[in-house]
PDB file of N, CA and C in Angstrom:
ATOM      1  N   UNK A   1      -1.601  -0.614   8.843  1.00  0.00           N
ATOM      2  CA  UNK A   1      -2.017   0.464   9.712  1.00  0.00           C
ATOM      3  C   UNK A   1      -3.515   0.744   9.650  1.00  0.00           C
ATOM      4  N   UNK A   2      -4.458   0.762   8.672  1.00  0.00           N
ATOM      5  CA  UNK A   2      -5.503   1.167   8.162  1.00  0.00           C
ATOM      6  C   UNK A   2      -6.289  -0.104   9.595  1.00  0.00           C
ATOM      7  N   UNK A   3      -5.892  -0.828   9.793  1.00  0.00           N
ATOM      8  CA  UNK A   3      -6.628  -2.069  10.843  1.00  0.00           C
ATOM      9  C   UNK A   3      -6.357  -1.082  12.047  1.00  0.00           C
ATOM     10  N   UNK A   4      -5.014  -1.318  12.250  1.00  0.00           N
ATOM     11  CA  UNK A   4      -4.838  -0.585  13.671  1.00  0.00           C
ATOM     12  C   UNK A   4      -5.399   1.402  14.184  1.00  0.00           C
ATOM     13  N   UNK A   5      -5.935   1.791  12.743  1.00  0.00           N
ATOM     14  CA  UNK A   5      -6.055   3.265  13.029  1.00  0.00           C
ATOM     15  C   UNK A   5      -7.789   3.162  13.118  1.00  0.00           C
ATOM     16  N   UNK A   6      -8.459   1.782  12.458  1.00  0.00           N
ATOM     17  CA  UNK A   6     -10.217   1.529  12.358  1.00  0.00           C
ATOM     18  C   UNK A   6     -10.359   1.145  13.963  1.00  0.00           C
ATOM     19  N   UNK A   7      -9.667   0.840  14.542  1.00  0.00           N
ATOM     20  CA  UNK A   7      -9.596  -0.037  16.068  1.00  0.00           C
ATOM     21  C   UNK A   7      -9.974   1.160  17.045  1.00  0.00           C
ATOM     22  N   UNK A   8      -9.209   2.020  16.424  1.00  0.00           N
ATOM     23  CA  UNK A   8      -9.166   3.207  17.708  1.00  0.00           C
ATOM     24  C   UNK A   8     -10.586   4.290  17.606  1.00  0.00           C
ATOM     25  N   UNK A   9     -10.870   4.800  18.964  1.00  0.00           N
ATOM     26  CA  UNK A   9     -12.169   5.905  18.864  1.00  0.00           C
ATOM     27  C   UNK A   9     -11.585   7.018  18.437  1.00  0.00           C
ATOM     28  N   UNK A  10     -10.396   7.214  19.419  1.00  0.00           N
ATOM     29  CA  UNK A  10      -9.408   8.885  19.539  1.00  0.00           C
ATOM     30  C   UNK A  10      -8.397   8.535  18.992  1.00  0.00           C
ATOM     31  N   UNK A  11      -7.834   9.434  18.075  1.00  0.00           N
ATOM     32  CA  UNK A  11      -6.038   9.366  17.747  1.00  0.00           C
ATOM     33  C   UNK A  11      -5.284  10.211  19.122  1.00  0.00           C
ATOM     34  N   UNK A  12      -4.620   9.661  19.399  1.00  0.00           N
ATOM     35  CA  UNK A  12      -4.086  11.110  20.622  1.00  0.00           C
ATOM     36  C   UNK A  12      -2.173  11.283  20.083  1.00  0.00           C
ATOM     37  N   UNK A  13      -2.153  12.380  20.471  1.00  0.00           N
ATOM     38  CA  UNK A  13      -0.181  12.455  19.698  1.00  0.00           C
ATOM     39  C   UNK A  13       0.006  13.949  20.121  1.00  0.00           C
ATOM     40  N   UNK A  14       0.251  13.060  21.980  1.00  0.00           N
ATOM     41  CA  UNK A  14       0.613  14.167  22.758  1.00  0.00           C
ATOM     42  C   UNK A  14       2.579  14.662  22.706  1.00  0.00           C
ATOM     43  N   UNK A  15       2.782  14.916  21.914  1.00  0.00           N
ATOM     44  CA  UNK A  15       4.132  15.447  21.562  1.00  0.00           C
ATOM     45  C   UNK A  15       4.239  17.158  22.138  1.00  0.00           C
ATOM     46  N   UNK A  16       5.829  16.866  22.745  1.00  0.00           N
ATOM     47  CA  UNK A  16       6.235  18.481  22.948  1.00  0.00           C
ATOM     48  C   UNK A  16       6.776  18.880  21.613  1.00  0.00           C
ATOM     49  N   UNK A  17       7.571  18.352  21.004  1.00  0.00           N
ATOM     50  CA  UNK A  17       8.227  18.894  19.689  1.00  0.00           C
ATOM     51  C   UNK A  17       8.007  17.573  18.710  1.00  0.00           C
ATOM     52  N   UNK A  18       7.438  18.400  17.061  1.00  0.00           N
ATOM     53  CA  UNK A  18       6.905  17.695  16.222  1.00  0.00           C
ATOM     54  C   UNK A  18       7.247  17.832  14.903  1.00  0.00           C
ATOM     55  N   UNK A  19       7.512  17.040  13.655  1.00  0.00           N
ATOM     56  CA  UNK A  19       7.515  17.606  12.524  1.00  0.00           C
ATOM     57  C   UNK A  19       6.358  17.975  12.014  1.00  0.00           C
ATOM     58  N   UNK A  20       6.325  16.845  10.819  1.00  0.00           N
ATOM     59  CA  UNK A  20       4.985  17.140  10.223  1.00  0.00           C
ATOM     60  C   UNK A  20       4.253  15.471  10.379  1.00  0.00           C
ATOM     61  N   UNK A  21       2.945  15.694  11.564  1.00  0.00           N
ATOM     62  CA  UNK A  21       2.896  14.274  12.296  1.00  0.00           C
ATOM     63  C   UNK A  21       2.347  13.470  11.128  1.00  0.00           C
ATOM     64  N   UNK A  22       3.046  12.511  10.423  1.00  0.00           N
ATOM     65  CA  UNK A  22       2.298  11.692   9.355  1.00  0.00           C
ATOM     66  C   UNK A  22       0.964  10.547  10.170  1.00  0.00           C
ATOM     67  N   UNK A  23       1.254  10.502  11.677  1.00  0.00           N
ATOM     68  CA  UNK A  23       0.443   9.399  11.854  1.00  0.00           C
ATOM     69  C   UNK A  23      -0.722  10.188  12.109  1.00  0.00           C
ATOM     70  N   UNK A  24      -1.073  11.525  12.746  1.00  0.00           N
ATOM     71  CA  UNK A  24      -2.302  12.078  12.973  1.00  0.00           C
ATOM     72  C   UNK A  24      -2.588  12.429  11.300  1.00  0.00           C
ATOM     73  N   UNK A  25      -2.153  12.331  10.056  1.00  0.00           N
ATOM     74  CA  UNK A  25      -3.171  12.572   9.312  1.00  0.00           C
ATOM     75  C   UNK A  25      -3.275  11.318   8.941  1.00  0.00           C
ATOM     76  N   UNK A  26      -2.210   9.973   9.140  1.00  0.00           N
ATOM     77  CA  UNK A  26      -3.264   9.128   8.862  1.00  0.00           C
ATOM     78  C   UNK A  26      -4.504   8.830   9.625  1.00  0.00           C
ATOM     79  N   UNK A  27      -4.745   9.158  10.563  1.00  0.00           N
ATOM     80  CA  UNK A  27      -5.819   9.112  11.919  1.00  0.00           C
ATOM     81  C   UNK A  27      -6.721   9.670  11.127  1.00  0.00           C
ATOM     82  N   UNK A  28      -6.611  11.117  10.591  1.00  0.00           N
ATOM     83  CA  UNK A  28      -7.505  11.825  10.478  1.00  0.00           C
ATOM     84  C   UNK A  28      -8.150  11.558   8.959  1.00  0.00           C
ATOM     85  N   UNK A  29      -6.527  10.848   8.207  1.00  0.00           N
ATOM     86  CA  UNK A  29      -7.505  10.134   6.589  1.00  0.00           C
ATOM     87  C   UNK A  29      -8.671   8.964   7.379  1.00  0.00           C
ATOM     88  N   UNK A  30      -8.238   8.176   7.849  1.00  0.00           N
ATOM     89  CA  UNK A  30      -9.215   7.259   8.598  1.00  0.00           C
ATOM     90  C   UNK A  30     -10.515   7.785   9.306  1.00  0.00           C
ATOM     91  N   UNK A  31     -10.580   8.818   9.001  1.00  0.00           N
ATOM     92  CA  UNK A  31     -12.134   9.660   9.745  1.00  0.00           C
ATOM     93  C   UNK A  31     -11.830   9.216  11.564  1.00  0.00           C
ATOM     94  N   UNK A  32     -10.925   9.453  12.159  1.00  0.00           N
ATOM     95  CA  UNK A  32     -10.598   9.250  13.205  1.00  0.00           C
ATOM     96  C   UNK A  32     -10.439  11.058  14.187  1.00  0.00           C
ATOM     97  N   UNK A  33     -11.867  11.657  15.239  1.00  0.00           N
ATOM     98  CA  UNK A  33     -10.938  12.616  15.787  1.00  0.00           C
ATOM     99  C   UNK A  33      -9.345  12.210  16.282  1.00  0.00           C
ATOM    100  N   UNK A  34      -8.856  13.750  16.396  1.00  0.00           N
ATOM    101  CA  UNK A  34      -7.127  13.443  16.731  1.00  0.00           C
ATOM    102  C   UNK A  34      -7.250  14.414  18.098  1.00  0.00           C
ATOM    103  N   UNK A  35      -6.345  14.019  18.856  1.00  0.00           N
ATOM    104  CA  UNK A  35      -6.141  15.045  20.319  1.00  0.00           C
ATOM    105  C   UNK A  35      -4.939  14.769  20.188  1.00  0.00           C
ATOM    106  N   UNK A  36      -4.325  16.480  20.099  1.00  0.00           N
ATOM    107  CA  UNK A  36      -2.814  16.418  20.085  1.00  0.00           C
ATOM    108  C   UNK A  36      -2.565  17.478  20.577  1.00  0.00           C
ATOM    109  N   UNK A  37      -1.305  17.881  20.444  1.00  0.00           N
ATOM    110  CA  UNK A  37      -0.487  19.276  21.382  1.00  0.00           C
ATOM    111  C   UNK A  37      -0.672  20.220  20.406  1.00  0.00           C
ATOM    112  N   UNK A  38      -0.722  21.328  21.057  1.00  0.00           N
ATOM    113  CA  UNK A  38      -0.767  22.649  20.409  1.00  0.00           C
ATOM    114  C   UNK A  38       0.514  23.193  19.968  1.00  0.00           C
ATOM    115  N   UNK A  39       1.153  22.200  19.059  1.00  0.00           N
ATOM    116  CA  UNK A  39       2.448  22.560  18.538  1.00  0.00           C
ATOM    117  C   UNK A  39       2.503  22.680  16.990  1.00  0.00           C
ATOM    118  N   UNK A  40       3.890  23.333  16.357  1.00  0.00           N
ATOM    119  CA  UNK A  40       3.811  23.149  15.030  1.00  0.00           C
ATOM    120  C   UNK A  40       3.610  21.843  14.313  1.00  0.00           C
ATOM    121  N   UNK A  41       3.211  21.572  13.502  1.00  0.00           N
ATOM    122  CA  UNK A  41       2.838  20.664  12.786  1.00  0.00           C
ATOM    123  C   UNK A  41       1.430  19.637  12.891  1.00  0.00           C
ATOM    124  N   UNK A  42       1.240  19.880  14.243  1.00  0.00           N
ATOM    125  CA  UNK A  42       0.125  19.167  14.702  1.00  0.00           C
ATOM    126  C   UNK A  42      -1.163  20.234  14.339  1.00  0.00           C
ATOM    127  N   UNK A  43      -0.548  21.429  14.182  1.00  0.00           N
ATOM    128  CA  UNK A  43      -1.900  22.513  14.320  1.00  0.00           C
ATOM    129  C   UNK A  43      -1.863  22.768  12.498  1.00  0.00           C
ATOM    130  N   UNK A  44      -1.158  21.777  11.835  1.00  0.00           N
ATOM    131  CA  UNK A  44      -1.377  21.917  10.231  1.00  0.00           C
ATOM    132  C   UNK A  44      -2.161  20.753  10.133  1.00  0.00           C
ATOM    133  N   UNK A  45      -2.240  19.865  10.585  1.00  0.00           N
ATOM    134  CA  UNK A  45      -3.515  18.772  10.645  1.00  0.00           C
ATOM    135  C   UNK A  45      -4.358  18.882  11.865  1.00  0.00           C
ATOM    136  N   UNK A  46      -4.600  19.544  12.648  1.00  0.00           N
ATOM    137  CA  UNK A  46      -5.756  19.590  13.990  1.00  0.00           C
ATOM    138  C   UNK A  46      -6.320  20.762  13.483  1.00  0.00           C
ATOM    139  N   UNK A  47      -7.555  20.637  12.925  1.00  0.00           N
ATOM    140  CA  UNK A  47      -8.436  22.304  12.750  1.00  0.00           C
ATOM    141  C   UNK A  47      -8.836  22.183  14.515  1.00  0.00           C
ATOM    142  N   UNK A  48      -8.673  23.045  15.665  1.00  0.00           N
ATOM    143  CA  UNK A  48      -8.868  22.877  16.283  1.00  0.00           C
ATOM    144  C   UNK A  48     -10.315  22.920  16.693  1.00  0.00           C
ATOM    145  N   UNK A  49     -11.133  22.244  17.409  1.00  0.00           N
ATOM    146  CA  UNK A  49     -12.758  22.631  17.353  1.00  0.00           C
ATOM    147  C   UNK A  49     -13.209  21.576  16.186  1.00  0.00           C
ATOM    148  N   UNK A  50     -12.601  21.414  15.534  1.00  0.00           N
ATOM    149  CA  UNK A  50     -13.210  21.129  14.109  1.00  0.00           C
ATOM    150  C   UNK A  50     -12.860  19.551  13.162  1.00  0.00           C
ATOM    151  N   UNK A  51     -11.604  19.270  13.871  1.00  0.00           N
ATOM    152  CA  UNK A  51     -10.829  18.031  13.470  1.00  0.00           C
ATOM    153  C   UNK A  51     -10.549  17.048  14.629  1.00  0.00           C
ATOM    154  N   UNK A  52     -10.367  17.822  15.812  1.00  0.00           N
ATOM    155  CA  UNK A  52      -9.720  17.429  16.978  1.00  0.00           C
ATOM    156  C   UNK A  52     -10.026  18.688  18.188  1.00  0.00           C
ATOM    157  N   UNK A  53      -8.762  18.128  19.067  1.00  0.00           N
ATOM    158  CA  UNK A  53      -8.825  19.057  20.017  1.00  0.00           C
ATOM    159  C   UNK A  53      -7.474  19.242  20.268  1.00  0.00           C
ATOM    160  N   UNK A  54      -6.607  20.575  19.881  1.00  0.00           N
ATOM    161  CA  UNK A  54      -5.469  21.074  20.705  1.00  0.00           C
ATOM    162  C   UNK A  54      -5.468  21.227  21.896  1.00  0.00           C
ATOM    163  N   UNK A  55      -4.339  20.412  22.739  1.00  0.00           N
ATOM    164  CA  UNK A  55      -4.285  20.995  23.668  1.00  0.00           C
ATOM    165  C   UNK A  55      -2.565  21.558  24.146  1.00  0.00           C
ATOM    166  N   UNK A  56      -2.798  22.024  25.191  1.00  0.00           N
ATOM    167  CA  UNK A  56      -1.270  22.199  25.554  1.00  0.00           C
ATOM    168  C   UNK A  56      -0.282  21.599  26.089  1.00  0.00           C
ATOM    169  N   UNK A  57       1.161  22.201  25.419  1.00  0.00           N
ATOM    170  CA  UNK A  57       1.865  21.013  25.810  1.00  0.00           C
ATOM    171  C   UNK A  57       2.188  20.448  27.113  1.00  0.00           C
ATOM    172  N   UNK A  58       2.238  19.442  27.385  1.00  0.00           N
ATOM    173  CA  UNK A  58       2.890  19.122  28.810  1.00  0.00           C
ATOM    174  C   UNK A  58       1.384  18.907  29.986  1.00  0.00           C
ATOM    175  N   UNK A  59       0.560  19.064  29.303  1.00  0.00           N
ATOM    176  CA  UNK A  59      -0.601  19.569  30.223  1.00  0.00           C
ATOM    177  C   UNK A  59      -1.531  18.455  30.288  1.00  0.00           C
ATOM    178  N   UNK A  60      -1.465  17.631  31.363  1.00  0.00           N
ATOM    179  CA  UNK A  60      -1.651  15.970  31.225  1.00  0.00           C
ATOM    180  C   UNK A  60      -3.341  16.332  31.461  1.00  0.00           C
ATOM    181  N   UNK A  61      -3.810  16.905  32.287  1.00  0.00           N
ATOM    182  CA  UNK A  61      -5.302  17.946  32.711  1.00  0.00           C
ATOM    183  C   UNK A  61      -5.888  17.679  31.549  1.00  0.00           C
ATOM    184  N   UNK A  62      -5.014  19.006  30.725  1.00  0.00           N
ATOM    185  CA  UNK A  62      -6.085  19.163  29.612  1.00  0.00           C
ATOM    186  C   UNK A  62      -6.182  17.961  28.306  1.00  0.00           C
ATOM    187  N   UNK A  63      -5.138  17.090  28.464  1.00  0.00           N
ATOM    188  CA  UNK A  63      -5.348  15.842  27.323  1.00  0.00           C
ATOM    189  C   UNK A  63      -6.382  15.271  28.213  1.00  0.00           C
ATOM    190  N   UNK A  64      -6.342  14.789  29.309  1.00  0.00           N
ATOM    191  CA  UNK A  64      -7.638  13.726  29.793  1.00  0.00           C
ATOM    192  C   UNK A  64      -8.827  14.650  29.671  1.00  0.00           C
ATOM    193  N   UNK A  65      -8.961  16.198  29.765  1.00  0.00           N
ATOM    194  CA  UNK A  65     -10.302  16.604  29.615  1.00  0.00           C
ATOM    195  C   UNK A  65     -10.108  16.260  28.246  1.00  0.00           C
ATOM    196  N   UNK A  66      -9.896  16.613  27.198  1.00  0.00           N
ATOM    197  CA  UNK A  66      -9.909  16.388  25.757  1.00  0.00           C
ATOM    198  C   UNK A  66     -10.853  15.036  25.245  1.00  0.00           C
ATOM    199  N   UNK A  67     -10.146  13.816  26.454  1.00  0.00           N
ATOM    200  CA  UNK A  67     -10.203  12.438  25.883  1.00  0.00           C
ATOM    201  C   UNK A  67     -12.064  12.202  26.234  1.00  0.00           C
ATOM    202  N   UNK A  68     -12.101  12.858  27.712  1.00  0.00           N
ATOM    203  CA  UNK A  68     -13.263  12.532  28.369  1.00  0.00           C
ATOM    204  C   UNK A  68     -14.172  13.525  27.302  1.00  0.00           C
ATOM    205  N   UNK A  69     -13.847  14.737  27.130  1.00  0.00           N
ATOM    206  CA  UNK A  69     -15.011  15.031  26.523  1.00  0.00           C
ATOM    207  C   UNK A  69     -15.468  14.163  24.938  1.00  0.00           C
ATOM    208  N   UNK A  70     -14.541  13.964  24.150  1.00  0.00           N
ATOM    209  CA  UNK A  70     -14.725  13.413  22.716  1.00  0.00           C
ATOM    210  C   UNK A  70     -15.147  12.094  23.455  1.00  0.00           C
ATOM    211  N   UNK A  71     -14.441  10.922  24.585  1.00  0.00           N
ATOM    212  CA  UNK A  71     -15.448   9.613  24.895  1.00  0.00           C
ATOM    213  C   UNK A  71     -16.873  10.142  25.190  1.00  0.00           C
ATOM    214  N   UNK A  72     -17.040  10.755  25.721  1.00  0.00           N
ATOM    215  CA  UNK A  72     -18.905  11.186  26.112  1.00  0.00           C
ATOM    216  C   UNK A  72     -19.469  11.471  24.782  1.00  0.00           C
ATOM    217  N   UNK A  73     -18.683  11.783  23.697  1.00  0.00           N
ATOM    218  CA  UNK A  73     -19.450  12.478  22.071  1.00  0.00           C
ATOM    219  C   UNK A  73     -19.655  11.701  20.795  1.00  0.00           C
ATOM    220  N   UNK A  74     -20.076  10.919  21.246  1.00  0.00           N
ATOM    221  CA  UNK A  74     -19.615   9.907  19.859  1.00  0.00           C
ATOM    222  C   UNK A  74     -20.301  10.628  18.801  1.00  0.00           C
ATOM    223  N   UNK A  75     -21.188  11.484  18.903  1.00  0.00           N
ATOM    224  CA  UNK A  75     -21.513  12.130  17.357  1.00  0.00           C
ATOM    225  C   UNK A  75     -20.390  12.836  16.883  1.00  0.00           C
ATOM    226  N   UNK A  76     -19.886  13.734  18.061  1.00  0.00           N
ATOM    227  CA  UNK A  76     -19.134  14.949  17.885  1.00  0.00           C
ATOM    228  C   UNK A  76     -17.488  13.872  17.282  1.00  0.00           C
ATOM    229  N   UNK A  77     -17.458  13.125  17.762  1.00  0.00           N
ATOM    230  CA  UNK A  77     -16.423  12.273  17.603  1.00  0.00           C
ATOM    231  C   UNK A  77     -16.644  12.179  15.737  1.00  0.00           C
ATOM    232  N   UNK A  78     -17.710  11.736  15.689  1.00  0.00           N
ATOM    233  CA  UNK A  78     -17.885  11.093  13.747  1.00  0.00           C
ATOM    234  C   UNK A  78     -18.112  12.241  13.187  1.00  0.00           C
ATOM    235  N   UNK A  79     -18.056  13.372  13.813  1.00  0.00           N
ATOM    236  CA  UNK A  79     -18.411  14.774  13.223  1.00  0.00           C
ATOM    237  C   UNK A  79     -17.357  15.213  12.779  1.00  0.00           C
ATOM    238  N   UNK A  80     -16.438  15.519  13.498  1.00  0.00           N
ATOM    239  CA  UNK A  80     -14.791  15.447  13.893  1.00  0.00           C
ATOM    240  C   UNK A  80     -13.628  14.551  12.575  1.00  0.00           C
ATOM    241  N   UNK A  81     -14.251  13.402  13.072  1.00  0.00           N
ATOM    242  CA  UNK A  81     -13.179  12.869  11.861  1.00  0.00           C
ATOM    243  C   UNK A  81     -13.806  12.264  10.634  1.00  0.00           C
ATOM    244  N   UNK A  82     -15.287  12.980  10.016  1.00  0.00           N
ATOM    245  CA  UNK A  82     -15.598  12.861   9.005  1.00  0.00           C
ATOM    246  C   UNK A  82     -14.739  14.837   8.547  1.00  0.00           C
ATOM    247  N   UNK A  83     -15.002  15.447   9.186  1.00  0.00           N
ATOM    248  CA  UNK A  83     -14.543  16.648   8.749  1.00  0.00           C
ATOM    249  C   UNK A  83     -12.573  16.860   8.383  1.00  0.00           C
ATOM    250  N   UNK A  84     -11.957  15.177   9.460  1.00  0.00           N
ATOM    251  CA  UNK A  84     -10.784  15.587   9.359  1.00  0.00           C
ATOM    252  C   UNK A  84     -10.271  14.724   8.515  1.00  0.00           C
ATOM    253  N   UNK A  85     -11.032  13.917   7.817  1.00  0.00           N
ATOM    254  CA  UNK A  85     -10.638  12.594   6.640  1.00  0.00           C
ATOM    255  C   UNK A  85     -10.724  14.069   4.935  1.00  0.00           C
ATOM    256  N   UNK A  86     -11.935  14.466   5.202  1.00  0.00           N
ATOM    257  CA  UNK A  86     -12.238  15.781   4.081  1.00  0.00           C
ATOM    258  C   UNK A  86     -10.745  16.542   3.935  1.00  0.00           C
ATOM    259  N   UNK A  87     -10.377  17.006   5.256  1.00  0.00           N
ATOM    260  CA  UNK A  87      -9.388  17.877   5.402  1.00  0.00           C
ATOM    261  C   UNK A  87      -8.104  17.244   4.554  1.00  0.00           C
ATOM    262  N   UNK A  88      -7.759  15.811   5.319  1.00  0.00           N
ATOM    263  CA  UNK A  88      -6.874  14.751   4.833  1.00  0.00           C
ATOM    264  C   UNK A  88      -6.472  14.793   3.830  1.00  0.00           C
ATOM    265  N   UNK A  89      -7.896  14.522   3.155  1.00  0.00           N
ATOM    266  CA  UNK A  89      -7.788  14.247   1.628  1.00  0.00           C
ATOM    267  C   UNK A  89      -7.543  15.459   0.698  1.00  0.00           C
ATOM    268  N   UNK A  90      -7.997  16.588   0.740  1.00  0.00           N
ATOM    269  CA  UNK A  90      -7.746  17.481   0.515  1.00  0.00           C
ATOM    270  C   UNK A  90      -6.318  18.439   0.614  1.00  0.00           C
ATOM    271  N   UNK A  91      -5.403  18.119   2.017  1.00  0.00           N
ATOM    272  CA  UNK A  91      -4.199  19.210   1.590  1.00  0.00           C
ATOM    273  C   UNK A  91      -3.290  18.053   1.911  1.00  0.00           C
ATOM    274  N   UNK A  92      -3.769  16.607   2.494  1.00  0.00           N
ATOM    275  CA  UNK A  92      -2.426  16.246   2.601  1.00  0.00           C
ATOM    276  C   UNK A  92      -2.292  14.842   1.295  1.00  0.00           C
ATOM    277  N   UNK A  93      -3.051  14.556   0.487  1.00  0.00           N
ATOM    278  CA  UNK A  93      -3.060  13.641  -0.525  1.00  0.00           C
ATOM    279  C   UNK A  93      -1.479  13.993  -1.362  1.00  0.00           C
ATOM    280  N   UNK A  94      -0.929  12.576  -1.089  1.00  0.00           N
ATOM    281  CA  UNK A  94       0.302  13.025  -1.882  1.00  0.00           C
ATOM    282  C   UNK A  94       0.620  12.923  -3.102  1.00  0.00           C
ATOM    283  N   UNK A  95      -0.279  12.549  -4.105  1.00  0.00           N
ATOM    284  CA  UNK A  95      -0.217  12.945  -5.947  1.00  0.00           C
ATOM    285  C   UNK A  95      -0.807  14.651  -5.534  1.00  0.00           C
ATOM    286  N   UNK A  96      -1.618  15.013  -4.429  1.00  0.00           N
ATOM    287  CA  UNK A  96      -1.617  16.333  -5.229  1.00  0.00           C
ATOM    288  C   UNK A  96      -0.279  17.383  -4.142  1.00  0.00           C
ATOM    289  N   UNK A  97       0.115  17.146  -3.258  1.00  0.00           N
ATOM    290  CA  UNK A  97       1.447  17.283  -2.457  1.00  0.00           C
ATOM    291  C   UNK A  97       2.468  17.706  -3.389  1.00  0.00           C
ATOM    292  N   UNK A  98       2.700  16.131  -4.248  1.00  0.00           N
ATOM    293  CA  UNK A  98       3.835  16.096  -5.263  1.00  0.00           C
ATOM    294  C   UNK A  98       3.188  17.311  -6.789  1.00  0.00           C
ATOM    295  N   UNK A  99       1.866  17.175  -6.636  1.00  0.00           N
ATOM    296  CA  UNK A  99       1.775  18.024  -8.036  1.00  0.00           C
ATOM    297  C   UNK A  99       1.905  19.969  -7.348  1.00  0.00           C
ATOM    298  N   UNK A 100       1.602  19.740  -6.295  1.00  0.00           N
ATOM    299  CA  UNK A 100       1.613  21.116  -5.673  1.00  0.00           C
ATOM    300  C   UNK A 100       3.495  21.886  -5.959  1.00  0.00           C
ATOM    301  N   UNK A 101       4.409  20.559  -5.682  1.00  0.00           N
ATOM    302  CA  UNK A 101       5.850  21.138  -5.011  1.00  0.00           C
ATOM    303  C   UNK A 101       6.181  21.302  -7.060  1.00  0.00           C
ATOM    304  N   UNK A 102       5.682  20.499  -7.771  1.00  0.00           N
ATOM    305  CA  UNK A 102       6.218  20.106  -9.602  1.00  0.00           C
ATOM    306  C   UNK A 102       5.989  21.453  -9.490  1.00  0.00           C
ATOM    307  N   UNK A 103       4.560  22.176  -9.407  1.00  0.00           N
ATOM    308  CA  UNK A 103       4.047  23.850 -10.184  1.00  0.00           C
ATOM    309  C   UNK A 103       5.218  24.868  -9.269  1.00  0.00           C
ATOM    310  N   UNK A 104       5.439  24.524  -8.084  1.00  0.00           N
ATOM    311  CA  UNK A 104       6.351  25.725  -7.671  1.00  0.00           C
ATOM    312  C   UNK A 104       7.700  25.869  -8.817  1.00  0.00           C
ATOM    313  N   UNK A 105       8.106  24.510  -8.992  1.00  0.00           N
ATOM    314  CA  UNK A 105       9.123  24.533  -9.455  1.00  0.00           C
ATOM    315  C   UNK A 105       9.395  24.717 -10.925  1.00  0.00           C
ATOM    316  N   UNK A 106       8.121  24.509 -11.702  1.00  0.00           N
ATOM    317  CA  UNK A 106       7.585  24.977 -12.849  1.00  0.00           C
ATOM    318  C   UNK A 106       7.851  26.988 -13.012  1.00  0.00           C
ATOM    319  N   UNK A 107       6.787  26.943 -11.681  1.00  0.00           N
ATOM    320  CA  UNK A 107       6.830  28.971 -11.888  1.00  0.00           C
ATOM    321  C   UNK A 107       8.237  29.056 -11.351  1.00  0.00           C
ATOM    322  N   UNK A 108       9.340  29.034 -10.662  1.00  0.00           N
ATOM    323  CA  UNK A 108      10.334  29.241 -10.548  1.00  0.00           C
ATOM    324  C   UNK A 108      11.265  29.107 -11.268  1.00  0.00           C
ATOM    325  N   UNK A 109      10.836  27.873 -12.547  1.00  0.00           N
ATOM    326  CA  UNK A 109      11.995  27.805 -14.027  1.00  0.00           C
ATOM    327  C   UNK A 109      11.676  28.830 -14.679  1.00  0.00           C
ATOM    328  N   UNK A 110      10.401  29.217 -15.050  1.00  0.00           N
ATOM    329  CA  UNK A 110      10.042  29.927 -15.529  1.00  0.00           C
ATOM    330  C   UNK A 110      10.156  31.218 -15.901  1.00  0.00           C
ATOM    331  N   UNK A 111      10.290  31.744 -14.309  1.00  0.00           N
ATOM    332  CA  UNK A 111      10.661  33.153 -13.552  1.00  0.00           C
ATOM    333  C   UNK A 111      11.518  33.179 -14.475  1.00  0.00           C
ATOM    334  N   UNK A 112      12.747  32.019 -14.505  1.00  0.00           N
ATOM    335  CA  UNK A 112      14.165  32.248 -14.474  1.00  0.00           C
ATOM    336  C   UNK A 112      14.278  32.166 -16.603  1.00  0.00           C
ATOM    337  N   UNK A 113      13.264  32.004 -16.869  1.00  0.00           N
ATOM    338  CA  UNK A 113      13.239  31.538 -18.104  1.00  0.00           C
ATOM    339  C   UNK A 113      14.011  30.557 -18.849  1.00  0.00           C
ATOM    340  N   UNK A 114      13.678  29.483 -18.211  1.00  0.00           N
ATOM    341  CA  UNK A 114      13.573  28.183 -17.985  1.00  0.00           C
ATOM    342  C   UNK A 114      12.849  27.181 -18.324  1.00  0.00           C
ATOM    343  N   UNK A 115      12.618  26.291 -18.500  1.00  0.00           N
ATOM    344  CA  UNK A 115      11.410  25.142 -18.986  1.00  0.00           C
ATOM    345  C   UNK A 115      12.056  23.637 -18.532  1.00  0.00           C
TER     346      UNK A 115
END
């Protein structure tokens, strides 16, 4: 994937209903802007303005303005997914994911006085 996500300018992951999109944060580990729907899960990896561009769902308009404005930006573009690789790495890295869910379950034995 790391070939096929360096290939691309834009990630786009125009979805009406979403989980949690693993391919826009790999886009966005890849320093790749993302243009996606303004839905759950997409708006936990799209800082909007800042990573990408939300747009709305169903709204074919506002994905091609999205696409046209980030093709005209190539700074704003490397601006974008240097800020959304930071982001990436930061909440979605999964040793610290997995060390995040261990401590809940740590303070919750605990609570219970537990170990």
């Amino acid at each position: 994937m790391p070939a096929i996500y360096s290939a691309f300018d834009i990630f786009a992951l125009a979805s009406h209903r979403e989980g949690m999109p693993r391919s826009a944060i790999e886009a966005s580990a890849m320093a790749r802007a993302v243009v996606a729907t303004n839905i759950r899960g997409c708006r936990e990896v799209v800082d909007d303005g800042k990573t990408g561009i939300l747009t709305p769902v169903r709204d074919a308009a506002a994905l091609a303005g999205a696409f046209e404005s980030l093709a005209a930006a190539p700074e704003l573009r490397a601006s974008m997914g240097d800020t959304g690789r930071q982001r990436a790495l930061s909440r979605f890295d999964e040793e610290q994911v997995i060390e995040r869910t261990l401590a809940v379950y740590r303070r919750l034995l605990a609570a219970k006085g537990r170990s």
